[in-house]
C-alpha atoms as a PDB file:
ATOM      1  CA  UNK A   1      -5.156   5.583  14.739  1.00  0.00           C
ATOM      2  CA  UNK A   2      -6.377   2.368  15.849  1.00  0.00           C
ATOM      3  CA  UNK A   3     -10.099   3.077  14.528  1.00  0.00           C
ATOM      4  CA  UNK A   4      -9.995   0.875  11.200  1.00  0.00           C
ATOM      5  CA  UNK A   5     -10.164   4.056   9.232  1.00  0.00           C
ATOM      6  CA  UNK A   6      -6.996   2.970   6.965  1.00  0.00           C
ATOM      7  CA  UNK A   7      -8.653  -0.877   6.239  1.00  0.00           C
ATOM      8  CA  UNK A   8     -11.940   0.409   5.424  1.00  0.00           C
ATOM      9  CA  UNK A   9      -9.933   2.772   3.108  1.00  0.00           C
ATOM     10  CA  UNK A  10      -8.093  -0.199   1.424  1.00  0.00           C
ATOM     11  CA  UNK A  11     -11.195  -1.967   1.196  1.00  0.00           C
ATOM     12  CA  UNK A  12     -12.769   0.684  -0.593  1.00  0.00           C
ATOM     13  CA  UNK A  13     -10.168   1.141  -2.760  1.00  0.00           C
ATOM     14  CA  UNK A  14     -10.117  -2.496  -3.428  1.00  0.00           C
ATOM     15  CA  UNK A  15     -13.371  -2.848  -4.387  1.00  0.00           C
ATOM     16  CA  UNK A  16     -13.329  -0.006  -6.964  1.00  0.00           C
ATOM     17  CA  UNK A  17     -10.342  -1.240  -8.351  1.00  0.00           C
ATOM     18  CA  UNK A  18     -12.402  -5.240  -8.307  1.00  0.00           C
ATOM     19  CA  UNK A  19     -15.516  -3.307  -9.922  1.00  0.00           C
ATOM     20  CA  UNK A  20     -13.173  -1.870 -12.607  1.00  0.00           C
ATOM     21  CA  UNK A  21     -11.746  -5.227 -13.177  1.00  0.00           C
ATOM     22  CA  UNK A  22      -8.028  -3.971 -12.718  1.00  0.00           C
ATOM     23  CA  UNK A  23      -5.629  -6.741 -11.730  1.00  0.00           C
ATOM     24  CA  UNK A  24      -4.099  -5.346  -8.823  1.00  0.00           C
ATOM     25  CA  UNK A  25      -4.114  -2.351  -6.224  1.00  0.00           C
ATOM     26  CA  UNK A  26      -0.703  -0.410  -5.788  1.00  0.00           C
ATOM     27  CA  UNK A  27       0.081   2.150  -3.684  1.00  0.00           C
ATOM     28  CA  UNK A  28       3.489   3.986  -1.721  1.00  0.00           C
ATOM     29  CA  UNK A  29       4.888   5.155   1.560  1.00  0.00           C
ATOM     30  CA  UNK A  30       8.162   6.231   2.827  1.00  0.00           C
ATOM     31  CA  UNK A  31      10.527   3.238   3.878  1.00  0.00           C
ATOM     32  CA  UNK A  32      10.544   4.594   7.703  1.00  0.00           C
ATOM     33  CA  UNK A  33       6.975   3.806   7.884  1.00  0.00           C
ATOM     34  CA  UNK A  34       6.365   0.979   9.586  1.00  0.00           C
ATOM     35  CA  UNK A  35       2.839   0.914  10.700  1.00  0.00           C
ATOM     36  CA  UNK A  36       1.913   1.528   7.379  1.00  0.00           C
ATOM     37  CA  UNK A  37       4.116  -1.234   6.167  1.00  0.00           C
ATOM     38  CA  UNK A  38       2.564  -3.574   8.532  1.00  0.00           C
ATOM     39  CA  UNK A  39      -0.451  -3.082   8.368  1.00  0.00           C
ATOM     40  CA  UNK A  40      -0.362  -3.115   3.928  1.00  0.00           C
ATOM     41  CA  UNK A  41       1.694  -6.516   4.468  1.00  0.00           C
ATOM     42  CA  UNK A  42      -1.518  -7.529   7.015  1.00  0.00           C
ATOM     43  CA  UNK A  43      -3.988  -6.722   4.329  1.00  0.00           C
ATOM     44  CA  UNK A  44      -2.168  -8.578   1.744  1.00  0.00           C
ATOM     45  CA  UNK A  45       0.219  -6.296   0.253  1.00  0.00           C
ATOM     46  CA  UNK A  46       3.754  -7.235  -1.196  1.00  0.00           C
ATOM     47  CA  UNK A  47       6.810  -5.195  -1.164  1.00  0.00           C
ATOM     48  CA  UNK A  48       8.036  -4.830  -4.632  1.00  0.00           C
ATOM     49  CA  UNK A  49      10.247  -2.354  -5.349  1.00  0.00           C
ATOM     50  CA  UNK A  50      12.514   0.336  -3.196  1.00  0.00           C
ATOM     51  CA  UNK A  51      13.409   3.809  -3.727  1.00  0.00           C
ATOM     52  CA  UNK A  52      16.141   5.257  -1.802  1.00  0.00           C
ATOM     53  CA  UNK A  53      16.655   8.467  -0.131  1.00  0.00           C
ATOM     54  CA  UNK A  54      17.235  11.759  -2.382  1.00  0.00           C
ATOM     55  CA  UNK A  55      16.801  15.244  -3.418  1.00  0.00           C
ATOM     56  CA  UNK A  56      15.980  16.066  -0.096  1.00  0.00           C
ATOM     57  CA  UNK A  57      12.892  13.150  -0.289  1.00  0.00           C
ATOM     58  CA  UNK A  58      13.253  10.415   1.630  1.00  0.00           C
ATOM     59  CA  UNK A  59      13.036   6.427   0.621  1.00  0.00           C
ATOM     60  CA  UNK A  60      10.121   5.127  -0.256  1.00  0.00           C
ATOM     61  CA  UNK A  61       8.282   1.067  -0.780  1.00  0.00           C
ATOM     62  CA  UNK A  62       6.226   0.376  -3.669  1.00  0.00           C
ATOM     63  CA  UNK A  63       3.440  -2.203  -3.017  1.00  0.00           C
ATOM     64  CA  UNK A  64       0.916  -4.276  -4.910  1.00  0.00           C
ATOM     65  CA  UNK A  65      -1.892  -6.716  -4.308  1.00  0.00           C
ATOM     66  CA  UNK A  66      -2.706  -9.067  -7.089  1.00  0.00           C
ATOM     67  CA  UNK A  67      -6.139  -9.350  -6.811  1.00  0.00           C
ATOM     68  CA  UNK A  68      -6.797 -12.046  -9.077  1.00  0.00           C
END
């Protein structure tokens, strides 16, 4: 933690995703998470849809940045 590992990650992923032309980068994590969550908001991310707790899983957050 606290290295950059996880934005150099996005960034990578970002740029494959810009090279491919796609219109947006998505991704998940549990709803409890909320370094993750902070830090995807930080870098851009939006909160867009919510899954809640079941089947023994628990909640997760959808995200997406537009990168248009």
């Amino acid at each position: 933690r606290r290295r950059g590992v996880a934005r150099a990650l996005l960034a990578a992923a970002e740029r494959g995703a810009r090279e491919r032309r796609l219109p947006a980068v998505a991704l998940d994590t549990t709803i409890a998470n909320e370094p993750a969550r902070t830090l995807y908001a930080s870098e851009g991310f939006d909160e867009v849809a919510y899954r809640p707790p079941g089947r023994g899983l628990p909640g997760f957050v959808a995200l997406v940045k537009p990168l248009a």
